[in-house]
Each structure stands twice: as structure tokens, then as C-alpha cells.
Protein backbone atom coordinates (compact mmCIF):
# COMPACT_ATOMS: atom_id res chain seq x y z
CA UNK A 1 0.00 0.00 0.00
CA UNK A 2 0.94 3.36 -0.75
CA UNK A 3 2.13 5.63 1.89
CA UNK A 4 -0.48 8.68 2.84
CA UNK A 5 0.38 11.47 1.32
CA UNK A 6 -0.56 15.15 3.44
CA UNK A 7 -1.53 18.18 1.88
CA UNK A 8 1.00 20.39 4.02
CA UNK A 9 2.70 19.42 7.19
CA UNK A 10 4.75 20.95 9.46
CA UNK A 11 8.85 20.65 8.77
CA UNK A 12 10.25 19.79 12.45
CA UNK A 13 13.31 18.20 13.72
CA UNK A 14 16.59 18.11 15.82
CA UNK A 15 16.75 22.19 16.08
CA UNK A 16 13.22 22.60 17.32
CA UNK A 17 13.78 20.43 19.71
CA UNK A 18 17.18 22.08 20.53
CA UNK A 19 15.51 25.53 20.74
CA UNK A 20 12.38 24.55 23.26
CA UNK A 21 15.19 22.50 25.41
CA UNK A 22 17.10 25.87 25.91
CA UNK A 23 14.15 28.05 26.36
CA UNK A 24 12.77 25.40 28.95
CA UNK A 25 16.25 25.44 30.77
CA UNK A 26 15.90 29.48 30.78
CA UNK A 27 12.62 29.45 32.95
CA UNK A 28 11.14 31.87 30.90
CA UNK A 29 8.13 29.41 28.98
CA UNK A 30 5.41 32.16 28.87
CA UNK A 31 4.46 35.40 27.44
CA UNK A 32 7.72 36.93 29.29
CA UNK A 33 11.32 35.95 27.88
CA UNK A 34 14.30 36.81 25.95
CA UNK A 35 13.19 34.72 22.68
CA UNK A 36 10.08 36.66 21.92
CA UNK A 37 12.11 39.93 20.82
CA UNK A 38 14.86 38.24 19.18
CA UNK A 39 11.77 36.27 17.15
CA UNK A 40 10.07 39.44 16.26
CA UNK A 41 13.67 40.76 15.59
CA UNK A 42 14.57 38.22 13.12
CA UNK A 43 10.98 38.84 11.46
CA UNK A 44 11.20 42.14 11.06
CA UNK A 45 14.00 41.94 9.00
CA UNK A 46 13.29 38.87 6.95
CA UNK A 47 10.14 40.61 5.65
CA UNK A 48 11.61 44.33 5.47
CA UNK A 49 9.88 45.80 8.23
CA UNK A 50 11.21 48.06 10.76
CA UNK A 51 9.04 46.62 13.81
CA UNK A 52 6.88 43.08 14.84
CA UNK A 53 4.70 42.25 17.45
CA UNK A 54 4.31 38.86 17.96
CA UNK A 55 0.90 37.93 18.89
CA UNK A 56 -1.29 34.46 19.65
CA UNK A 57 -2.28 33.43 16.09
CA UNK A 58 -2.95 35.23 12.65
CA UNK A 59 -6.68 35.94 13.93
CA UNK A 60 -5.18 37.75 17.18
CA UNK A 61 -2.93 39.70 14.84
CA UNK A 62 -5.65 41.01 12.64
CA UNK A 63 -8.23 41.59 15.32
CA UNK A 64 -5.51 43.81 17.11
CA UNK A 65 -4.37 45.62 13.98
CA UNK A 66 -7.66 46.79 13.04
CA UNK A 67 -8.69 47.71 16.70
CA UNK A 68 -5.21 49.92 17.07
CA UNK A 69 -6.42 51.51 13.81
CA UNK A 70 -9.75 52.86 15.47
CA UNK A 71 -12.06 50.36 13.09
CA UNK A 72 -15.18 50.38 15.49
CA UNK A 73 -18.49 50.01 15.58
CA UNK A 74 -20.62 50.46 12.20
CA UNK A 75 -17.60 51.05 10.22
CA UNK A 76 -17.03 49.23 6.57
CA UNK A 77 -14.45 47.01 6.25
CA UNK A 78 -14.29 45.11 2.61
CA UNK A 79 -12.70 41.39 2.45
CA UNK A 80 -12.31 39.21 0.27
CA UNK A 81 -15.42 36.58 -0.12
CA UNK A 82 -12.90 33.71 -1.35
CA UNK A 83 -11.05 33.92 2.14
CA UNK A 84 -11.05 31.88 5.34
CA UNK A 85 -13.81 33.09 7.79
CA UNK A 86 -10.13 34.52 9.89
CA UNK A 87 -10.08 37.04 7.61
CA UNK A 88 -13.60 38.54 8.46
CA UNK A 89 -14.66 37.62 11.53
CA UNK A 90 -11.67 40.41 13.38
CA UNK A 91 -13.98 42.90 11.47
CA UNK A 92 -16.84 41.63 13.83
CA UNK A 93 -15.09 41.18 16.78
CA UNK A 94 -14.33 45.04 16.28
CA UNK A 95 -18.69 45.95 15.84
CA UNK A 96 -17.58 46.45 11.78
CA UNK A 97 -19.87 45.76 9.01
CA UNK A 98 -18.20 43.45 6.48
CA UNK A 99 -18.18 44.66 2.58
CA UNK A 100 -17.35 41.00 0.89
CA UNK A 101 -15.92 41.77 -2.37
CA UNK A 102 -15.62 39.23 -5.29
CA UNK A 103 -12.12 38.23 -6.41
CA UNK A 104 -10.30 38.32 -9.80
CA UNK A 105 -10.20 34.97 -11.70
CA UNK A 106 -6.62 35.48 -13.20
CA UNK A 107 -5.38 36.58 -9.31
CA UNK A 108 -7.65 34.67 -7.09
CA UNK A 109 -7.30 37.25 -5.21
CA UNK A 110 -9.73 40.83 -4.29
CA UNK A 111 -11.04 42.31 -7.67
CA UNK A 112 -9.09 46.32 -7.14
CA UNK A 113 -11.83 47.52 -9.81
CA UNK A 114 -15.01 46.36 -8.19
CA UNK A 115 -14.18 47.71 -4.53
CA UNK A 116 -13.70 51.05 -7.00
CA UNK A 117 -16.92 50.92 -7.99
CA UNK A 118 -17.98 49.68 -4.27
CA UNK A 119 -16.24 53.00 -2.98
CA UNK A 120 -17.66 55.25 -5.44
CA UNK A 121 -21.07 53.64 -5.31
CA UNK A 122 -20.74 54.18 -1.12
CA UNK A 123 -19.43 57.73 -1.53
CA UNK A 124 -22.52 58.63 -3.12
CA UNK A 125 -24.71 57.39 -0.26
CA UNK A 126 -22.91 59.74 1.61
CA UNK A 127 -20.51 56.41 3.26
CA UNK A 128 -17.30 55.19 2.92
CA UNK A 129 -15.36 52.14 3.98
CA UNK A 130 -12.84 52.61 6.75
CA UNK A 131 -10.42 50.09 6.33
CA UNK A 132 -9.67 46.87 3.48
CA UNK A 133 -8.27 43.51 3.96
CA UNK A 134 -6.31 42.29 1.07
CA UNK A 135 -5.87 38.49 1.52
CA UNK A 136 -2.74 36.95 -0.62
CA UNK A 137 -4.47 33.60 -0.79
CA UNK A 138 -2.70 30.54 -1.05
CA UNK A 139 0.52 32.17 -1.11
CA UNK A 140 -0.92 34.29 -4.35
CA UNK A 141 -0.95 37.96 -4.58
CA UNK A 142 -2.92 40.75 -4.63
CA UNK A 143 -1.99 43.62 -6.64
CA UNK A 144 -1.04 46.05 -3.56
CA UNK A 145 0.22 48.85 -5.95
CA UNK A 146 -3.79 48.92 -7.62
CA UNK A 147 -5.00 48.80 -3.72
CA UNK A 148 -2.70 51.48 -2.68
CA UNK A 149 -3.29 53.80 -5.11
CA UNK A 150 -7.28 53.59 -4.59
CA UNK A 151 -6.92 53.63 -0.53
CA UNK A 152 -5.49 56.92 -1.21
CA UNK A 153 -7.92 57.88 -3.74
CA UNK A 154 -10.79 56.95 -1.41
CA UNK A 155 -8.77 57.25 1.78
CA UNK A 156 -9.54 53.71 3.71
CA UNK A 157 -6.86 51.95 5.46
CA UNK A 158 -5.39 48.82 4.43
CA UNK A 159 -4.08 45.88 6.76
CA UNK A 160 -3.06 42.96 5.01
CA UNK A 161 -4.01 39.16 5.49
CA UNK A 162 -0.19 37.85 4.98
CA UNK A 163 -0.82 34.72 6.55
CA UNK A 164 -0.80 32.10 3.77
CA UNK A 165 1.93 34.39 1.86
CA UNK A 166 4.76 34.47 3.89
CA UNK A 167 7.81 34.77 1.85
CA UNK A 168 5.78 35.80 -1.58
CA UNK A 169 6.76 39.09 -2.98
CA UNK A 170 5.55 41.61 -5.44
CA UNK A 171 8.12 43.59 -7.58
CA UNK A 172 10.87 42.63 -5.02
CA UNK A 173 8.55 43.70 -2.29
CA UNK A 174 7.54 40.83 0.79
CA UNK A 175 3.74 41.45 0.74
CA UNK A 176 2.47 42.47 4.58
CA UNK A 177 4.88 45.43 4.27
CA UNK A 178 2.59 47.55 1.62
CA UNK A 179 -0.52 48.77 4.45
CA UNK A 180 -0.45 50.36 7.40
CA UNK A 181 -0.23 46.86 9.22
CA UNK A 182 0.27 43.71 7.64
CA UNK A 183 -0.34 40.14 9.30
CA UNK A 184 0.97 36.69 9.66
CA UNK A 185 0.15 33.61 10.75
CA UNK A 186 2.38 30.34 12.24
CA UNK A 187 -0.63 27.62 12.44
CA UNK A 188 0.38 24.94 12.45
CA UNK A 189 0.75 24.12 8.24
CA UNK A 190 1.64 27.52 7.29
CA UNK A 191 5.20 28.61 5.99
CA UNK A 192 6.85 28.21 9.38
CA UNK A 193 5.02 26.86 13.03
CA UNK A 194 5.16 28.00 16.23
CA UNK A 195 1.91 25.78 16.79
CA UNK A 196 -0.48 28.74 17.57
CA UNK A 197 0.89 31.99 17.07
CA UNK A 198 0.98 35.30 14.64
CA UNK A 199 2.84 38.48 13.76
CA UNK A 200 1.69 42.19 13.24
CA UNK A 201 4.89 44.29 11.35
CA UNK A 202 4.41 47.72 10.66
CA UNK A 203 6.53 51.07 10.00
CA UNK A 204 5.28 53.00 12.73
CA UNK A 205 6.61 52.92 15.95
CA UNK A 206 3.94 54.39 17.33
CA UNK A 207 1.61 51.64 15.80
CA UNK A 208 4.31 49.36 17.06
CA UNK A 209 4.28 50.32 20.46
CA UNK A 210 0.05 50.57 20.83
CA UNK A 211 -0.15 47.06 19.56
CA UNK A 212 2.71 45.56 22.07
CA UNK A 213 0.72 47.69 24.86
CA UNK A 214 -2.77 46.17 23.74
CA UNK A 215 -1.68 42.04 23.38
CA UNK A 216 -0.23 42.27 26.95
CA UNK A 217 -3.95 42.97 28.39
CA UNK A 218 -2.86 46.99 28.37
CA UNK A 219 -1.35 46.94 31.41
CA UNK A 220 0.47 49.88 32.16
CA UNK A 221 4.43 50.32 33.15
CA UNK A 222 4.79 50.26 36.34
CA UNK A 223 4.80 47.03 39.16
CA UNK A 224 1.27 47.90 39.85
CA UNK A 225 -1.91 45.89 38.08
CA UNK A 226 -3.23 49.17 36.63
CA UNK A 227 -5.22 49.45 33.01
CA UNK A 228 -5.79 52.10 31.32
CA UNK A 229 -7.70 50.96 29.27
CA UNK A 230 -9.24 47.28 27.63
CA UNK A 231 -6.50 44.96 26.24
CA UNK A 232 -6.74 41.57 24.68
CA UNK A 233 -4.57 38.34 25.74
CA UNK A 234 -2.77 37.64 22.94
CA UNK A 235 0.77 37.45 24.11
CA UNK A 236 3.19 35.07 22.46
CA UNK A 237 4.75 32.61 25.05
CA UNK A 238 8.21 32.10 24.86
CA UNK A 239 7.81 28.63 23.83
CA UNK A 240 6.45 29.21 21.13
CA UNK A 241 8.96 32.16 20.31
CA UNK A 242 11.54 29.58 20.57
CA UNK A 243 10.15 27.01 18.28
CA UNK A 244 9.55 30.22 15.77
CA UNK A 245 13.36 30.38 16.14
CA UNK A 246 14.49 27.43 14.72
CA UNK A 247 11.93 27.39 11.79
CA UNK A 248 13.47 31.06 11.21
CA UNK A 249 16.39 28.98 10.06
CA UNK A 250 14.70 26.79 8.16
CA UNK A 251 12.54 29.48 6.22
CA UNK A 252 14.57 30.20 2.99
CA UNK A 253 14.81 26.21 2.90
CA UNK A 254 11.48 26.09 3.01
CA UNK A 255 10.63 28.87 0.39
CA UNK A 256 12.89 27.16 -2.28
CA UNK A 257 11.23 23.74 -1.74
CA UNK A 258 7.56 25.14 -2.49
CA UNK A 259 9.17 26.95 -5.30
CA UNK A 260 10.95 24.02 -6.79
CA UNK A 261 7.24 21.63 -6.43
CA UNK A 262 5.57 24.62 -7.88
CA UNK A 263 7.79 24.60 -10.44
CA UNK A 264 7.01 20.72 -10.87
CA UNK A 265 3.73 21.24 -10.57
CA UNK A 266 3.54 24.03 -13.70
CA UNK A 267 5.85 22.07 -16.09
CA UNK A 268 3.51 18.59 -15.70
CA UNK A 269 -0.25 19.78 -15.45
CA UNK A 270 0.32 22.97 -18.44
CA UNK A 271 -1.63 21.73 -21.06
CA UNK A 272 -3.58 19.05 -18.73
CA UNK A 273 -7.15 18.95 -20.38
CA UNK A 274 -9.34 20.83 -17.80
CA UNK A 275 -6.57 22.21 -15.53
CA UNK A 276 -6.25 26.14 -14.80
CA UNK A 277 -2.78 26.35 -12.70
CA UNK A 278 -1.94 28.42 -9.86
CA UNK A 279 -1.07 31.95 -10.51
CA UNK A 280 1.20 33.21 -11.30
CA UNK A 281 0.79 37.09 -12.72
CA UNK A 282 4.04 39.16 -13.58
CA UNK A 283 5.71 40.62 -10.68
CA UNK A 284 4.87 38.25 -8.23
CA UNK A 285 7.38 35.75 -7.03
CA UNK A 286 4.84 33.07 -5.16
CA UNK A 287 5.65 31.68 -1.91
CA UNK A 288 3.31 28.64 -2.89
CA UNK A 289 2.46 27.97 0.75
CA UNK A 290 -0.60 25.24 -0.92
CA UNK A 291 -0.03 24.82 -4.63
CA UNK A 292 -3.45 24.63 -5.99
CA UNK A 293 -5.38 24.43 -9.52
CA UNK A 294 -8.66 24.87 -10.10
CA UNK A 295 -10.64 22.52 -12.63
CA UNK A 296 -12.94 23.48 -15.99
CA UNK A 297 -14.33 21.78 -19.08
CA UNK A 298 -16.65 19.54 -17.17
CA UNK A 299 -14.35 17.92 -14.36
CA UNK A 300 -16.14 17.37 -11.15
CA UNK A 301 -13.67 18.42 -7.74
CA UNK A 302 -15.12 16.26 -5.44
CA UNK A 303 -14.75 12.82 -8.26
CA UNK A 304 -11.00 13.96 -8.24
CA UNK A 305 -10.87 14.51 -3.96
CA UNK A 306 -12.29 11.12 -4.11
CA UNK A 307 -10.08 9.16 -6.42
CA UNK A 308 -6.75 11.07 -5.18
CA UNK A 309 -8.01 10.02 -1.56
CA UNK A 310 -8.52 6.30 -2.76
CA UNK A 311 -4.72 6.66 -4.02
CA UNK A 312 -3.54 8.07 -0.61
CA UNK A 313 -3.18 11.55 -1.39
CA UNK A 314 -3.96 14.08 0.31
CA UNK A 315 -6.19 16.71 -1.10
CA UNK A 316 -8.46 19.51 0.18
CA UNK A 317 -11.34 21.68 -1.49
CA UNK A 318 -11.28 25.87 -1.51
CA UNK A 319 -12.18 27.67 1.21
CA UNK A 320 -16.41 28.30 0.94
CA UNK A 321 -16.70 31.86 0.14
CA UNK A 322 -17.93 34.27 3.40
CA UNK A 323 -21.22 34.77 2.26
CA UNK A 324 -22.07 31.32 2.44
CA UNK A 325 -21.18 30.49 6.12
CA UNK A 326 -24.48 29.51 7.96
CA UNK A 327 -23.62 32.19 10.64
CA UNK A 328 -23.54 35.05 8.22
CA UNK A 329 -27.44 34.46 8.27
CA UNK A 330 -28.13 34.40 12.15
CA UNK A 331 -30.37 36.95 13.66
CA UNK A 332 -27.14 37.91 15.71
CA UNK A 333 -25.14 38.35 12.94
CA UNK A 334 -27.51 40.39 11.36
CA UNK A 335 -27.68 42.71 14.93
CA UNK A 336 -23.87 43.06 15.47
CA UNK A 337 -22.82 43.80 12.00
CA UNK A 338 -26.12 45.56 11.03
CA UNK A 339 -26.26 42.97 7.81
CA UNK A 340 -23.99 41.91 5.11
CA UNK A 341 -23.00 44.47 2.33
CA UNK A 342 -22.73 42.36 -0.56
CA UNK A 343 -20.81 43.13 -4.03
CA UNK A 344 -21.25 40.27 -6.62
CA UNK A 345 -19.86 37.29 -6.14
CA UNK A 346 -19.90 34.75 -8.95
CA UNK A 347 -15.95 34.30 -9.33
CA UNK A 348 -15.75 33.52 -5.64
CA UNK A 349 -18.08 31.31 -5.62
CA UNK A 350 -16.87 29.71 -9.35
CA UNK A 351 -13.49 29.29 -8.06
CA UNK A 352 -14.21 27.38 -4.80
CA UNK A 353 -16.44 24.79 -6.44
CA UNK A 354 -13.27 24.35 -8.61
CA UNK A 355 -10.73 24.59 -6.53
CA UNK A 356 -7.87 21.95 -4.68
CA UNK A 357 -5.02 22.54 -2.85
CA UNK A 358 -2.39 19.98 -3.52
CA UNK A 359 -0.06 18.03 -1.61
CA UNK A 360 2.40 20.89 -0.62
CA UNK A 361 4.63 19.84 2.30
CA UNK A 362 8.26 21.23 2.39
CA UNK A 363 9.51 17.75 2.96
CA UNK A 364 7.31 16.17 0.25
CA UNK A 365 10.04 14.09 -1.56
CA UNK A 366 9.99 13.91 -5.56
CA UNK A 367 9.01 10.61 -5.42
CA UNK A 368 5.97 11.28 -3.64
CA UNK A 369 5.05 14.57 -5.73
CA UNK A 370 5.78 12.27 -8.71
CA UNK A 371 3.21 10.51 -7.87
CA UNK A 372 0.65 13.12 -7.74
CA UNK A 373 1.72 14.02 -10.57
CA UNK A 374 0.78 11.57 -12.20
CA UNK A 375 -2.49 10.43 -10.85
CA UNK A 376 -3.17 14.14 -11.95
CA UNK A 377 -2.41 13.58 -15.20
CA UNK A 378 -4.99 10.38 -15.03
CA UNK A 379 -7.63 12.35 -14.20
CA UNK A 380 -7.18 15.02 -16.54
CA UNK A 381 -7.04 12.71 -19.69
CA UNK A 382 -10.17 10.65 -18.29
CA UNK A 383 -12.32 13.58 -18.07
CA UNK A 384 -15.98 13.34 -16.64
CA UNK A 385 -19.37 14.63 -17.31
CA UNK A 386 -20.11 15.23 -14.12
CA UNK A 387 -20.52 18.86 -13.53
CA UNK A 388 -20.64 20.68 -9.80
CA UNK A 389 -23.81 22.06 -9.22
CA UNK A 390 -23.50 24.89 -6.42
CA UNK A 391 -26.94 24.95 -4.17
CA UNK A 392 -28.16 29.17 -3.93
């Protein structure tokens, strides 16, 4: 029998063992310790930023970065509707309304000309959105320079979803480092682990300093339990800094792997009847955190989940788009964020009834990927007639 093949798992060994021995030996295994600064440190500079704040997870770091921007109650915020609900649901958390906005099919990623039309259509109503979160899906990229140049012309904020892009740049440029704030994740299949945990880099110091203030409950300076005002939990332990550590080391390894299967990937499936590849748009040099293709002419996703998990691979579907969560219809949803503002959606939802993420493990060997490959290739020459119906 074949051995199982994952999706994306974690890439641990002797060093992260080595790093959690010596923080454990230190004494210092939560939220206070010498490894969380020289973590945020060593992040900083990877992705080009002058400060990080290492926070709890990727949802911690968004939820933080829009509340230190003043995104409050009633306020617009436009996502992404082809996202993970992590994306969004900070916006809540924070009273916003959500503006789901419908992606590009050549980007996968948020459609700069309809939140133009959004924006002017709002401006006219005498509103505006507040803030946008770009989300560089699957290790794709959204064009920041379009985004830029319209959150100037319409003057919202921008704090970027980073955290399946880690390592992807645009024009030379690591995207997170184009907004105000931009975000990352370390969950536990993303570019590099600390099991739970996320980072918030930013220019600002002042920004820099708010957010630090804010994950460590707001407590003031001084030996006395005073608060100033309300804080969150979502302080890194030291543990986890530690672990972030050695995966630090292992990043550019890591990088060049998903390049190299991407590259795999691309040079077997162009031409496969039925396949549209990751991709790949000029300018962008992809991370590739979860290769992924998404299937036309006919093919049916789920047939293809099915026979490459009868084979022992590992494959997974697209995220569902936001609008189609069963919360987003709730009476309380409905109260908090005083309803869903809706632009159209019909790529978002095209895309994820397409969509898989392949096997895309830093350690996955070219045997293995081989294999994929070819059972790929299988399904792309026998075709189906089966067609994916999506349910309104």
C-alpha cells in the first residue's frame, strides 16, 4: 500500500527540539522571555519591516491591527469573499460591518476595480469604507500597488491578510509590508510553526508600540496591576517564540522547496485537459504555501478529492466563500454587523467549487510529488461529465 500522502505538514526536527530545550532550561516558557524579541527581531528583518509584534495566532494579529487603527463600531471594512472566515470575523469582533468583495479569476485574489466601484457607489450614499483587507491567498498575490493607489484615492486603510503568503513578494517587495499593518500567521501548516501563534509588522513605531501595549492585556508600566484601558490576551509565550526560532532557520529552505514543487507542478499539469494552474501574474514571485489548480471543461472536484483520496493523497477543497457560512445568516449576525454588504460574487463562488489545494509539504520528496503528478495527469485525460452544481 501506498504511503499517505498530506496536503502540508509541518517541517520539524533536531533544532526545534534544541531551541524549546534551551528556552525550557531558561525558565522563561510564557508570554515573558528573551526569545520573543529576538523572534520578532529576526521577522522584522526577513520581511523588510522596521518593527513586529508577535501575537497568539494570525486571527489575534488582525483583530488587534484593526482595533489599534480605530475600526469600530458600524464602520465598513471590505474582504475578500474567497477567504477563510479569519479574515472577516476580526472585522466583527471590532462591531464592523463586512463589505465581501468578489475576487479576480486570473489573481484569485480581491477584484481592485469592483471595490472602486464599491467606494464610489458608497461615496454617493454619503458612506465610505474605513479600512480593506487584502488576503494573498494561497501564497498568491494581490496587486497592492492597484489597492494602494485607490486607498489613497478613497482614503480607507489597508491591513493585510499575509498569513498564507509568507515569503511571496511583489516587484521585489515581501507582501504584509505595503498597508499600514500587515499580518501573519504560524498555524500549524503555514510557511513556518510555532503551533499557535501570529505576527503584526508595521513602520510605525507608534503603531508598534500601541499594539505591544494592547496584546499584553494593556497593562500599564509600572509594578502595579493598573489598566488604562481594555486589552486583549494575545501574548506570544516564549515557547512558542523559541520554536519560531528554529523554523526562522529553516525558512529560505522552506521557500525554495515550495518553489521548486511549484515549479514541478507548472511544467507537468500545463496543457492538462481541464486544468487552470496556480497563478502566477508578472511581478509576483509566489511563496506557494498550498499549490493549488482549479478545474474546468466539465471535471467534477469532489470525483478527483475522491479518487486522489482512494490513491492516498492528500487533497483539500477551496475555502467556501464568506457569504455562504451559515452564521452570516443568524439573527445575531444580522444585529452586530447591522447585515452583510454584498458586491457580486460569482468568481468567488466559481473558483471554490473548482478549486484543490495539492499536496504541498516542504519535505514532500519527488518521489511522492511524482506521484501526484501523475495520478493528476490520469484524471485530466479521463475527463468526466459530471458537472458541480453549487446549491443558492
Amino acid at each position: 500500500m501506498n504511503r499517505k500522502i498530506s496536503v502540508c505538514d509541518p517541517l520539524l526536527g533536531p533544532s526545534e527540539k534544541e531551541w524549546l530545550l534551551k528556552c525550557i532550561d531558561s525558565g522563561f516558557v510564557s508570554s515573558a522571555g528573551p526569545m520573543i524579541a529576538e523572534f520578532e527581531r529576526q521577522f522584522a528583518e526577513f520581511v523588510g519591516a522596521r518593527y513586529a509584534v508577535a501575537t497568539a495566532s494570525g486571527t489575534a494579529a488582525l483583530h488587534v491591527a484593526l482595533h489599534v487603527l480605530g475600526v469600530g463600531n458600524g464602520d465598513i471594512v471590505a474582504v475578500p469573499d474567497l477567504t477563510f472566515v479569519a479574515s472577516m470575523n476580526p472585522a466583527l469582533y471590532c462591531g464592523a460591518r463586512p463589505l465581501l468583495v468578489d475576487v479576480r479569476r486570473e489573481t484569485w485574489c480581491l477584484d481592485g476595480a469592483l471595490l472602486s466601484e464599491l467606494c464610489t457607489k458608497l461615496e454617493r450614499q454619503g458612506q465610505k469604507i474605513r479600512a480593506v483587507i487584502p488576503v494573498h491567498l494561497y501564497g498568491c498575490a494581490c496587486d497592492m500597488d492597484e489597492l494602494i493607489s485607490l486607498s489613497k484615492e478613497f482614503d480607507f486603510l489597508v491591513v493585510e491578510d499575509a498569513t498564507e503568503a509568507l515569503g511571496t513578494r511583489l516587484n521585489g517587495r515581501p507582501v504584509g509590508t505595503f498597508g499600514q499593518l500587515g499580518c501573519f500567521s504560524f498555524n500549524g501548516n503555514k510557511m513556518i510553526t510555532t503551533g499557535a501563534g501570529g505576527m503584526v509588522v508595521t513602520d510605525s513605531k507608534e503603531l508598534a508600540e500601541k499594539i505591544r501595549y494592547l496584546v499584553n492585556q494593556a497593562r500599564d508600566a509600572s509594578d502595579r496591576y493598573i489598566h488604562s484601558e481594555m486589552g486583549f490576551n494575545y501574548r506570544m509565550s516564549n515557547l512558542a517564540a523559541a520554536l519560531g526560532l528554529a523554523q526562522m532557520e529553516r525558512l529560505p529552505y522552506v521557500i525554495r522547496r515550495k518553489q521548486e514543487m511549484a515549479a514541478r507542478y507548472r511544467h507537468a499539469l500545463k496543457g492538462a485537459p481541464g486544468v487552470q494552474l496556480h497563478p502566477e501574474p508578472i511581478g509576483v514571485e509566489g511563496a506557494f504555501w498550498l499549490y493549488s489548480i482549479a478545474l474546468n471543461n466539465g471535471h467534477n472536484r469532489d470525483a478527483w478529492l475522491e479518487a486522489l483520496a482512494a490513491e492516498g493523497i492528500g487533497a483539500r477543497r477551496f475555502f467556501e466563500p464568506l457569504h455562504r457560512h451559515p452564521y452570516m445568516m443568524t439573527s445575531l449576525w444580522r444585529h452586530t454587523s447591522d447585515g452583510a454588504r454584498m458586491g457580486p460574487s460569482g468568481v468567488s463562488d466559481d473558483l471554490a467549487a473548482r478549486g484543490i489545494n495539492l499536496p504541498s509539504s516542504a519535505d514532500l520528496s519527488d518521489e511522492d510529488q511524482h506521484r501526484v503528478i501523475a495520478a493528476l495527469l490520469r484524471l485530466a485525460r479521463a475527463g468526466t461529465a459530471q458537472t458541480v452544481t453549487i446549491s443558492s
